[in-house]
N, C-alpha and C. Protein backbone atom coordinates (compact mmCIF):
# COMPACT_ATOMS: atom_id res chain seq x y z
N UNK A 1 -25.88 2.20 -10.45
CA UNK A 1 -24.71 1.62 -11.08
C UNK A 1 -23.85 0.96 -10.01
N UNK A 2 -23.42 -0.20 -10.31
CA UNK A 2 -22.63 -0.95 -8.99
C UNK A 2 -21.35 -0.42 -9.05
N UNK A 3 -20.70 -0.15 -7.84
CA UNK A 3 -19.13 0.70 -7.61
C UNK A 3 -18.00 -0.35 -8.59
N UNK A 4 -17.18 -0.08 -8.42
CA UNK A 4 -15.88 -0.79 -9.05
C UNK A 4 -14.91 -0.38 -7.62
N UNK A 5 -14.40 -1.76 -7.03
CA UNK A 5 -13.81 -1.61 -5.71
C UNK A 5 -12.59 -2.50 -5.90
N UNK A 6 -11.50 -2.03 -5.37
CA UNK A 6 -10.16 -2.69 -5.39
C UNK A 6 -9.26 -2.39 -4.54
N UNK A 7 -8.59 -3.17 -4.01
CA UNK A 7 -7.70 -3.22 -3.24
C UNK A 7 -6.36 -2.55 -3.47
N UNK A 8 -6.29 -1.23 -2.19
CA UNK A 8 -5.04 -0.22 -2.62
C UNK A 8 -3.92 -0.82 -1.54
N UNK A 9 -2.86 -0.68 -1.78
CA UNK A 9 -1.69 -0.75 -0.95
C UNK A 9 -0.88 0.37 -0.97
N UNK A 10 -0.59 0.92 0.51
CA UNK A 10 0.24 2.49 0.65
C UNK A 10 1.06 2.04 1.33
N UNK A 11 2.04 2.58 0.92
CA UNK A 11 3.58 2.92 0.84
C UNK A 11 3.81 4.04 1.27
N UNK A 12 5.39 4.37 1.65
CA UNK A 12 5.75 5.81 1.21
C UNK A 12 5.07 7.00 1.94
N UNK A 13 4.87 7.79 1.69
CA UNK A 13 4.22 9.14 2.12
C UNK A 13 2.89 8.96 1.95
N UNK A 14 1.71 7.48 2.11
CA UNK A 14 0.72 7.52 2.25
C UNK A 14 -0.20 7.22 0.85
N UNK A 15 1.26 7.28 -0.34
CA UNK A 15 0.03 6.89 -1.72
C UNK A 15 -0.28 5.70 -1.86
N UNK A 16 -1.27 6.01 -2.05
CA UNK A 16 -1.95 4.39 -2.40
C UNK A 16 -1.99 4.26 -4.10
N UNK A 17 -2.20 2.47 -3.71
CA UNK A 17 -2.23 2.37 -5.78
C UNK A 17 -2.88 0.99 -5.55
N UNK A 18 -3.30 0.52 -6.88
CA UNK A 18 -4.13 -0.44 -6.74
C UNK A 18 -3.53 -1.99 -7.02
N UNK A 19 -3.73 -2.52 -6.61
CA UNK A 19 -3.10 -4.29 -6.24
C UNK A 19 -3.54 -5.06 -6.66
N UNK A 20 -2.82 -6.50 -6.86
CA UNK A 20 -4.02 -7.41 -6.73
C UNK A 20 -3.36 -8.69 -6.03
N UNK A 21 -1.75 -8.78 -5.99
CA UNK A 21 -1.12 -9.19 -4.37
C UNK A 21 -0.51 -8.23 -3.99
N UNK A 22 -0.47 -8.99 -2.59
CA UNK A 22 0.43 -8.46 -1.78
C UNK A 22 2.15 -9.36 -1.81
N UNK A 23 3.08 -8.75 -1.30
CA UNK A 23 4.04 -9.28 -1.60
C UNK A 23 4.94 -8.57 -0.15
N UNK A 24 5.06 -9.15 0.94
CA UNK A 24 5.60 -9.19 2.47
C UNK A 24 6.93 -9.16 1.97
N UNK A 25 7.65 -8.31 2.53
CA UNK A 25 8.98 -8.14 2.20
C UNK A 25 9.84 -7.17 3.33
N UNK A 26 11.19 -6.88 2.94
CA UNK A 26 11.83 -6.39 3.56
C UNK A 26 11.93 -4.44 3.21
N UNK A 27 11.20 -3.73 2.91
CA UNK A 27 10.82 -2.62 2.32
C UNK A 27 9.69 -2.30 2.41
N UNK A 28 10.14 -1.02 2.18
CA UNK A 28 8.14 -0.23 2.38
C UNK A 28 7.68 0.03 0.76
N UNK A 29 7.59 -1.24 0.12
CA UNK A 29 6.68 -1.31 -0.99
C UNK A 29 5.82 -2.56 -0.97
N UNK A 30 5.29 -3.11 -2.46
CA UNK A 30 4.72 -3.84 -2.65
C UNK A 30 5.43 -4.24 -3.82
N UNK A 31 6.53 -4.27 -4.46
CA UNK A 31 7.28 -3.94 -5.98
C UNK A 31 7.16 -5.85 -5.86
N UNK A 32 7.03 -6.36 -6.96
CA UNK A 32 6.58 -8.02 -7.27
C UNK A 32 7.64 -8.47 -7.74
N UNK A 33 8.97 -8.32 -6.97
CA UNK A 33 10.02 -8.63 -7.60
C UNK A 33 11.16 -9.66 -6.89
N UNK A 34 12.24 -9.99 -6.52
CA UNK A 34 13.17 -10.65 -5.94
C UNK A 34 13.84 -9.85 -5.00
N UNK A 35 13.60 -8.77 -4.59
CA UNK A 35 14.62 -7.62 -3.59
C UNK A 35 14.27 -7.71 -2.96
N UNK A 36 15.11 -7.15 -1.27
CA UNK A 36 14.18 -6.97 0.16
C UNK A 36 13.37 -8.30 0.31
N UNK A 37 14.26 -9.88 -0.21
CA UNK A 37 13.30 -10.39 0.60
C UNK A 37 13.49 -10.88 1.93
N UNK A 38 12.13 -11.14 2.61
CA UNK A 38 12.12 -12.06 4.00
C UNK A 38 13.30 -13.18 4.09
N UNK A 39 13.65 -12.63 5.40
CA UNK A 39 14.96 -13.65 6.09
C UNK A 39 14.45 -14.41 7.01
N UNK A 40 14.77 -15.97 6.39
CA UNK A 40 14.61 -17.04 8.18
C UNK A 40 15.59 -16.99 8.47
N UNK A 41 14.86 -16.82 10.01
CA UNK A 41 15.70 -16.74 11.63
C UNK A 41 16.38 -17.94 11.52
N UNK A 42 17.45 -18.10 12.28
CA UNK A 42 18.72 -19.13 12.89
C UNK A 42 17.99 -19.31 13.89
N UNK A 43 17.48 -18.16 14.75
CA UNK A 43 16.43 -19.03 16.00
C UNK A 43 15.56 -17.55 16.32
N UNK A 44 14.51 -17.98 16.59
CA UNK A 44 13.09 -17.03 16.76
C UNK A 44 12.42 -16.62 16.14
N UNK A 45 11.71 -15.59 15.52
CA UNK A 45 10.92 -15.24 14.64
C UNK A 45 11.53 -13.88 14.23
N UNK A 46 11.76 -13.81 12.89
CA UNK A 46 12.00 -12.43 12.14
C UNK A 46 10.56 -12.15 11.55
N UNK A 47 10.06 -10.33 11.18
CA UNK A 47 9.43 -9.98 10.61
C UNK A 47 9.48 -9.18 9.53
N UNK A 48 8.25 -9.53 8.58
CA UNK A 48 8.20 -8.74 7.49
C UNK A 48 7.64 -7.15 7.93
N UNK A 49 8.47 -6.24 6.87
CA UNK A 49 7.76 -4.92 7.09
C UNK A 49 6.07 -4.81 6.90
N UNK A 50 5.35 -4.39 7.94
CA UNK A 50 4.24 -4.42 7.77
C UNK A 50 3.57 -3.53 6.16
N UNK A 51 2.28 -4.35 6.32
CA UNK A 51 2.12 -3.95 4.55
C UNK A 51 0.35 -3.34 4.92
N UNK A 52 0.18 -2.15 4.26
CA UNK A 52 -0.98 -1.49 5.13
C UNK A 52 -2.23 -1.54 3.44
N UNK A 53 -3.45 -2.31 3.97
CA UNK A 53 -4.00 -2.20 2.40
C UNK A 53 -5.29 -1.77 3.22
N UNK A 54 -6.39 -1.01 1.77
CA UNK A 54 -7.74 -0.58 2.40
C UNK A 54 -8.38 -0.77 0.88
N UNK A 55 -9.67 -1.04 1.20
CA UNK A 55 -10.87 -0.61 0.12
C UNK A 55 -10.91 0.48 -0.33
N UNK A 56 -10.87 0.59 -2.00
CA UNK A 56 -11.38 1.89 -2.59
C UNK A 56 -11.96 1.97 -3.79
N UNK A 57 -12.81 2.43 -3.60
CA UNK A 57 -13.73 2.93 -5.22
C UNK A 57 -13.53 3.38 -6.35
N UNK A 58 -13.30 2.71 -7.11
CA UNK A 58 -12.65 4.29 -8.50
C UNK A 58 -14.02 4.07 -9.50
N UNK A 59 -15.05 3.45 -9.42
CA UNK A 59 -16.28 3.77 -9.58
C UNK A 59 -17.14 4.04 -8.66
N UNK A 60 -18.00 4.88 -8.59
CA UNK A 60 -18.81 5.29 -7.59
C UNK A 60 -20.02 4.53 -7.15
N UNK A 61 -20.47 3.69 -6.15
CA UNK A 61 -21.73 3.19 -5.57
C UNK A 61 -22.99 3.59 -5.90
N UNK A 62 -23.75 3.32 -5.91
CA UNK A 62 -25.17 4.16 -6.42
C UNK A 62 -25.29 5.14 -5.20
N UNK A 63 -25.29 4.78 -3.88
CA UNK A 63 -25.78 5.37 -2.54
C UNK A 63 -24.43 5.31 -1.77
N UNK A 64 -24.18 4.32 -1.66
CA UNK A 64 -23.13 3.82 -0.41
C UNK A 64 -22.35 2.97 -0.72
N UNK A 65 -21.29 2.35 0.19
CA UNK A 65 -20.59 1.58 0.67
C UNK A 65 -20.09 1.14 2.48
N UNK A 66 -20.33 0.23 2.96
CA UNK A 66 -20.84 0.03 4.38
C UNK A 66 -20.68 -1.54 4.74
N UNK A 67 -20.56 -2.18 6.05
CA UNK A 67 -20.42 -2.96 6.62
C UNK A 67 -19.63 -3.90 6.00
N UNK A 68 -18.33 -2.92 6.40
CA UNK A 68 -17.15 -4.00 5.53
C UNK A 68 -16.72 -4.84 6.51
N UNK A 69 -16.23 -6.40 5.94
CA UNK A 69 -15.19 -7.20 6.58
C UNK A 69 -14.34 -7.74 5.39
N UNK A 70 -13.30 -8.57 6.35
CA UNK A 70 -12.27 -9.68 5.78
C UNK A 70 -12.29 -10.68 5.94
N UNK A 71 -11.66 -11.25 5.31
CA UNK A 71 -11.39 -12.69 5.99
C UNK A 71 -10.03 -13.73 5.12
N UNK A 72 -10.26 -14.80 5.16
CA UNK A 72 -9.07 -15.80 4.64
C UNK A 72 -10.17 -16.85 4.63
N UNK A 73 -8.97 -18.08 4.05
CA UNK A 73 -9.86 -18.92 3.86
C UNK A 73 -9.44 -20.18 5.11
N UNK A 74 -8.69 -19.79 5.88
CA UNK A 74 -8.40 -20.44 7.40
C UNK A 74 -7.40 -21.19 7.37
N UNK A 75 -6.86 -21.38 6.20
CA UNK A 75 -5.36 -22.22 6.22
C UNK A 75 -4.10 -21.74 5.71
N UNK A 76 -3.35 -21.33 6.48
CA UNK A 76 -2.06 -20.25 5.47
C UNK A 76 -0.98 -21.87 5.12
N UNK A 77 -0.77 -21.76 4.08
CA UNK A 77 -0.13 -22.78 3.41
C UNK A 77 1.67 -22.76 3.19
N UNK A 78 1.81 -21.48 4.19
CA UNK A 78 2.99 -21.15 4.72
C UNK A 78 3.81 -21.84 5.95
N UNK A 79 4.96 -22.63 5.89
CA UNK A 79 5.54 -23.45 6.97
C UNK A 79 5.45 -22.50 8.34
N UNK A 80 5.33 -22.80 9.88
CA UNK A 80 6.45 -22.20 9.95
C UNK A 80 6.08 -20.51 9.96
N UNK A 81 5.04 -19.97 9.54
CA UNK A 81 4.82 -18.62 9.25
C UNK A 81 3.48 -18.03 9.77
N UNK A 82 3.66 -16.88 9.79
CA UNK A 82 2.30 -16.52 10.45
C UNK A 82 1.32 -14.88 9.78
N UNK A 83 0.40 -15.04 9.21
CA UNK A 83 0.20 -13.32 8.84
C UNK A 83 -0.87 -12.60 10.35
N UNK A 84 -0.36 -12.11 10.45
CA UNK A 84 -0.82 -11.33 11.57
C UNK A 84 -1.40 -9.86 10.62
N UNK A 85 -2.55 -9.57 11.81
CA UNK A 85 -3.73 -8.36 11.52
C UNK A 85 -3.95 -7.78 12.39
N UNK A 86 -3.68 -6.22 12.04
CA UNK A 86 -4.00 -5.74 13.34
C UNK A 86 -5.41 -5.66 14.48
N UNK A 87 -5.42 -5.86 15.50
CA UNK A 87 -6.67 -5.65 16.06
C UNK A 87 -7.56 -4.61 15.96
N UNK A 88 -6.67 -3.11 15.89
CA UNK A 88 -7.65 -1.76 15.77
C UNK A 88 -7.02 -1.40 14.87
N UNK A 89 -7.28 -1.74 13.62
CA UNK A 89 -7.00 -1.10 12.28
C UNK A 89 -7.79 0.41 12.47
N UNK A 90 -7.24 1.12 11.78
CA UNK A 90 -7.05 2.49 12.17
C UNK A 90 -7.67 3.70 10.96
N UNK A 91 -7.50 4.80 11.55
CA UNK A 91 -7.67 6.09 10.19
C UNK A 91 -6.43 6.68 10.52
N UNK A 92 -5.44 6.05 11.03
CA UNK A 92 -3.84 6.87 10.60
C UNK A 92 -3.43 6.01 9.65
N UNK A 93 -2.74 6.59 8.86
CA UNK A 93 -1.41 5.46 8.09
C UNK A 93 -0.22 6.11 8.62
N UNK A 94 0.68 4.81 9.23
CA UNK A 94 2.01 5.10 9.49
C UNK A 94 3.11 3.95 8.39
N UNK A 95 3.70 4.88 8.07
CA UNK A 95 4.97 4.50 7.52
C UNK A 95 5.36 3.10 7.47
N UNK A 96 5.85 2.20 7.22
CA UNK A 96 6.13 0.72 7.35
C UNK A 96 7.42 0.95 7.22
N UNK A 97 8.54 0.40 8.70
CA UNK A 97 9.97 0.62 9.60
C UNK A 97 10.59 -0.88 9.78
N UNK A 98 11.70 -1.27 9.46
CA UNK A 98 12.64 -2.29 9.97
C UNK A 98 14.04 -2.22 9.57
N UNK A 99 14.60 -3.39 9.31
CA UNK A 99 16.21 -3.36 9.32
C UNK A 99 16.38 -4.18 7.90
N UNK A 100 17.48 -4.57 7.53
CA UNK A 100 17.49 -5.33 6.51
C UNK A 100 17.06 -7.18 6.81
N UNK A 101 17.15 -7.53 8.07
CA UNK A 101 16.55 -8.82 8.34
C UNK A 101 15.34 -8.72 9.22
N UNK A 102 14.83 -8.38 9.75
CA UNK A 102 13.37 -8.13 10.17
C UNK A 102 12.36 -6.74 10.33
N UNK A 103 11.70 -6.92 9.90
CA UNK A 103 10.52 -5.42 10.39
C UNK A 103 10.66 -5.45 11.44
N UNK A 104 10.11 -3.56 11.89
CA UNK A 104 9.94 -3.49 13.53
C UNK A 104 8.18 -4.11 13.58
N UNK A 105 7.93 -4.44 14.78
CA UNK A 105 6.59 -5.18 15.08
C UNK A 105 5.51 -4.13 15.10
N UNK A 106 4.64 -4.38 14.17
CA UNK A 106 3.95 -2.90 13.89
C UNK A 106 2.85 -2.95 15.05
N UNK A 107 3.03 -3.85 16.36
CA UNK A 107 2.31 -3.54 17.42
C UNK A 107 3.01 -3.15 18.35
N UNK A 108 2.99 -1.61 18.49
CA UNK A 108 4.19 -0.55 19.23
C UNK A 108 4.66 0.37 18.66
N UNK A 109 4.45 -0.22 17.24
CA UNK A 109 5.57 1.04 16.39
C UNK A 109 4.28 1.25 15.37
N UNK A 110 3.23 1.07 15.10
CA UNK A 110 1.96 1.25 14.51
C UNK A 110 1.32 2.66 15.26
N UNK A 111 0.81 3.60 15.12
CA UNK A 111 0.30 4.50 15.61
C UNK A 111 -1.19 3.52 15.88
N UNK A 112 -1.54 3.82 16.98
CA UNK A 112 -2.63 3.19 17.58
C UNK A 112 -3.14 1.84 17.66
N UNK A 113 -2.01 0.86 17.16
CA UNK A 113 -2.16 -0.93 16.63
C UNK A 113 -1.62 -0.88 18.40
N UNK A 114 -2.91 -1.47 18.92
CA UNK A 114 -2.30 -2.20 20.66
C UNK A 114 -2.47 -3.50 20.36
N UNK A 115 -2.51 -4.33 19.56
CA UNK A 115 -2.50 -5.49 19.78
C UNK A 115 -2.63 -6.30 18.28
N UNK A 116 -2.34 -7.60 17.96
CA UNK A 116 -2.79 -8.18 16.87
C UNK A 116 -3.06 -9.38 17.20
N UNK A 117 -3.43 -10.11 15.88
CA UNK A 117 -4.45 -11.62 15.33
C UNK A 117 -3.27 -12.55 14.45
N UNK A 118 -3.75 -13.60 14.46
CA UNK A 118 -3.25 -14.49 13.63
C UNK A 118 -4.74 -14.23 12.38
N UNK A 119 -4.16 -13.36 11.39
CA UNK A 119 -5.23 -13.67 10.56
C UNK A 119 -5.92 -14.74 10.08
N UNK A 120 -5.85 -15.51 10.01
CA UNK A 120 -6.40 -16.82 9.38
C UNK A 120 -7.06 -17.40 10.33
N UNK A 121 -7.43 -17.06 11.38
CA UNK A 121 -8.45 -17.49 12.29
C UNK A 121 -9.49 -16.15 11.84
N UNK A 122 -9.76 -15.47 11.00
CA UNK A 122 -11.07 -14.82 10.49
C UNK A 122 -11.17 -15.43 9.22
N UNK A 123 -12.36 -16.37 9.09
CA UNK A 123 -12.94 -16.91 7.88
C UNK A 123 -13.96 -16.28 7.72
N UNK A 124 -15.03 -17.30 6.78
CA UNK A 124 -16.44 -16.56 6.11
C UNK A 124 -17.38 -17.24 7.34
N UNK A 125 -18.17 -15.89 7.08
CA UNK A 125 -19.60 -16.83 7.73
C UNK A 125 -19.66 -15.71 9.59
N UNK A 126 -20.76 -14.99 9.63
CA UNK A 126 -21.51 -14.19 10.12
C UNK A 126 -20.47 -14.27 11.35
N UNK A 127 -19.94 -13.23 12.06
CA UNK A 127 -19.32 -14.06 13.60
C UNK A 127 -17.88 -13.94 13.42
N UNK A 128 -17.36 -14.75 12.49
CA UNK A 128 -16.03 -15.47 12.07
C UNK A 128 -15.11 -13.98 11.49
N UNK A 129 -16.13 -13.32 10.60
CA UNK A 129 -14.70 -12.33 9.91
C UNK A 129 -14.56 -10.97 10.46
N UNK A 130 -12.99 -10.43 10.07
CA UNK A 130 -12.82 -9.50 11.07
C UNK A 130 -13.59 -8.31 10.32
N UNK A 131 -13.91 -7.37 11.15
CA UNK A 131 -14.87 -6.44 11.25
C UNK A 131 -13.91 -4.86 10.71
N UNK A 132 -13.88 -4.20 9.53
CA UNK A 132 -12.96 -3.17 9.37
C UNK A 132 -14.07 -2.29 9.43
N UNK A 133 -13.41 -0.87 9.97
CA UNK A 133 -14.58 0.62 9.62
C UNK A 133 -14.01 0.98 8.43
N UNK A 134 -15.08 1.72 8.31
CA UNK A 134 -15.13 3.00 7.39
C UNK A 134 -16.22 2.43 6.37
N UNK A 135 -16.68 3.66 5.77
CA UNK A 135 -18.02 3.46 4.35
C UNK A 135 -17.73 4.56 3.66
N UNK A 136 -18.85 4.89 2.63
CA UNK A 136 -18.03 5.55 1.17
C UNK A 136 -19.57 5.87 1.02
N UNK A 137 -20.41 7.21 0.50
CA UNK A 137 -21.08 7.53 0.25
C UNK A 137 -21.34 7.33 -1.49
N UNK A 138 -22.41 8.14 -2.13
CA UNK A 138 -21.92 7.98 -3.48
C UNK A 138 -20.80 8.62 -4.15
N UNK A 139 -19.77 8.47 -3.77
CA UNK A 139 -18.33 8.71 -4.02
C UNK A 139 -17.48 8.06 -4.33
N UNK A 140 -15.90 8.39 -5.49
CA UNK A 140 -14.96 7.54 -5.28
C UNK A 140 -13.96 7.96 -3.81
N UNK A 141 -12.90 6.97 -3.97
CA UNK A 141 -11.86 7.01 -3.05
C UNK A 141 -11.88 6.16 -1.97
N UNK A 142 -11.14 6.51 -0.84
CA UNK A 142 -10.92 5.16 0.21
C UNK A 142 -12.11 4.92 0.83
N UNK A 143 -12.36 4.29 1.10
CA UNK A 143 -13.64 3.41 1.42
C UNK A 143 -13.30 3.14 3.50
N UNK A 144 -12.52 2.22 3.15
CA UNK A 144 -12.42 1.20 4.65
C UNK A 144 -11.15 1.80 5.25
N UNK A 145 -11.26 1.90 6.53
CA UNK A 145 -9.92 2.10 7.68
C UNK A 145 -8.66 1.52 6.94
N UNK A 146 -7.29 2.24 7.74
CA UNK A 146 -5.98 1.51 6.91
C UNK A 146 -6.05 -0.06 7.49
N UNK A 147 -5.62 -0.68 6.85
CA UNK A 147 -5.64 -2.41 7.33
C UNK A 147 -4.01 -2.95 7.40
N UNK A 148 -3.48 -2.56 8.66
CA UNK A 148 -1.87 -3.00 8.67
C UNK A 148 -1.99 -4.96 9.01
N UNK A 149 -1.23 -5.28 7.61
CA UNK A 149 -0.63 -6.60 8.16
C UNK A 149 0.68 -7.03 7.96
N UNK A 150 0.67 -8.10 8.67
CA UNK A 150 2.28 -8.45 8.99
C UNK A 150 3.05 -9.60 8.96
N UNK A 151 3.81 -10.38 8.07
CA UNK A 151 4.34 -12.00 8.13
C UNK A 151 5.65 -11.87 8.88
N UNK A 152 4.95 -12.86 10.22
CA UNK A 152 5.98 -13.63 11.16
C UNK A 152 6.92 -14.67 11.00
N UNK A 153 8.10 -14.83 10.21
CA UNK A 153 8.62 -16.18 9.31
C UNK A 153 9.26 -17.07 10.87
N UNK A 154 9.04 -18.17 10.75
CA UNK A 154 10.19 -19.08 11.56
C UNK A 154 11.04 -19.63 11.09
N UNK A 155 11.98 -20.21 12.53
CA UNK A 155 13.20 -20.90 11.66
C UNK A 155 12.87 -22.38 11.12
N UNK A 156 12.00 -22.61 10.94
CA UNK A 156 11.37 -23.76 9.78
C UNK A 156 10.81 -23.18 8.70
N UNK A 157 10.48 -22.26 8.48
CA UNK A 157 9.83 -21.33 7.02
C UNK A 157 10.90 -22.06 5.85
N UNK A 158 10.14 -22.23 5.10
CA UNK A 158 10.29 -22.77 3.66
C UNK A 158 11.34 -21.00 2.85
N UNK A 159 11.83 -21.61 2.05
CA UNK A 159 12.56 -20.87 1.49
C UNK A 159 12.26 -20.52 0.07
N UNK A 160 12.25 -19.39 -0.29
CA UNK A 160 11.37 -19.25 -1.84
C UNK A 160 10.38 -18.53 -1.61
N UNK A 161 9.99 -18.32 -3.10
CA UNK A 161 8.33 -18.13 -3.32
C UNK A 161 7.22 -19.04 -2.52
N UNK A 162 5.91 -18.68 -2.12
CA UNK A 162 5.14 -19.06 -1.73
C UNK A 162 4.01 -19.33 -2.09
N UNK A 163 3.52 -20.37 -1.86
CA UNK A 163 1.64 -20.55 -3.04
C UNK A 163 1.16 -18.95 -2.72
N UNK A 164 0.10 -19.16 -3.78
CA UNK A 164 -0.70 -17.81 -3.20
C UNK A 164 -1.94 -18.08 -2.01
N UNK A 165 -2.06 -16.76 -1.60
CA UNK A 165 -2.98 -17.17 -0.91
C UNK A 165 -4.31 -15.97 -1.17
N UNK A 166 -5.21 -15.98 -0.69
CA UNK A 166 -6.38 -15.16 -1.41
C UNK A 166 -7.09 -14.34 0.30
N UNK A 167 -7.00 -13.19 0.12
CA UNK A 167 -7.82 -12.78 0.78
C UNK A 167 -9.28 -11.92 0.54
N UNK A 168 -10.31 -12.34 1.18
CA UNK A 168 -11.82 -11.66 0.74
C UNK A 168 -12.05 -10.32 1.75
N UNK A 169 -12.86 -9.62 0.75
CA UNK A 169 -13.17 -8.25 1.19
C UNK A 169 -15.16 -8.84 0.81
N UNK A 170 -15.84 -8.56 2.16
CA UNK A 170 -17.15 -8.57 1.97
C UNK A 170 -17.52 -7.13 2.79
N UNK A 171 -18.80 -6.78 1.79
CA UNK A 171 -19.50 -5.06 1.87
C UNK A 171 -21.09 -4.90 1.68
N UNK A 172 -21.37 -4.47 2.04
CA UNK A 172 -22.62 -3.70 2.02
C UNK A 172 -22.82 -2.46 0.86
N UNK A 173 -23.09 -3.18 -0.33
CA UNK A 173 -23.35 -2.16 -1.67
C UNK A 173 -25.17 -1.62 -1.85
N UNK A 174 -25.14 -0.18 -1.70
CA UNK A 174 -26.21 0.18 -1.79
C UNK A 174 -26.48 1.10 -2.94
């Protein structure tokens, strides 16, 4: 029987729930609403509270789940803005921390994030997308490592809502 896999976003004390955007903001949720939003800078870059999502099963795989990646489709259609990914996405989840006009930079304040990406330089195609751990036996539940990401706004960032943008999850279903 093929799994049923969807994209969770945790918040809070670590619960996860299931998504289908994400929504970068000034808070440690994902709530699809007008509050907590992102502030452009007068000068430099403000950040969004990092937003931590992972693969999970709420149908079970026949055997497995294995050789996960991500990716984008290589053009963020955002002025001015940047989504950043962490480099060593992790098996901690930490908390998502800032102020009312920028997140703290979840490289430093991430439990084990030493470094990050401009996501959108991982597209499709063997090579190109970023590489997440974790696999899932014939079981439900989390599947893939926590996946912290993060929007960098500038002081040219467009103001408002934003197109959408789509991110892919590719796996190894056995």
């Amino acid at each position: 029987m093929a799994a049923t896999v969807e994209t969770y976003s945790y918040h809070g004390a670590e619960s996860g729930a299931q998504i289908s955007n994400i929504r970068y903001n000034l808070a440690d949720d994902n709530d699809q609403d007008e509050t907590n939003k992102c502030v452009r800078p007068a000068v430099g870059t403000n950040l969004s509270w990092w937003t931590v999502i992972a693969l999970y099963a709420t149908v079970a795989p026949g055997t497995g789940i294995n050789n996960i990646y991500l990716y984008t489709d290589g053009a963020l259609a955002w002025a001015d803005c940047t989504v950043y990914i962490a480099n060593d996405a992790g098996l901690s989840y930490d908390q998502a921390t800032g102020s009312t006009t920028s997140g703290d930079d979840m490289n430093g304040n991430y439990s084990g994030v030493t470094g990050k990406t401009d996501f959108y330089t991982y597209v499709t195609g063997e090579g190109n997308m970023k590489s997440i751990g974790g696999s899932i036996g014939a079981a439900t539940g989390k599947i893939s490592d926590y996946v912290p990401l993060q929007l960098a706004i500038g002081t040219s960032a467009v103001l408002g809502q934003q197109a959408s943008e789509t991110y892919t999850w590719q796996y190894d279903e056995t």
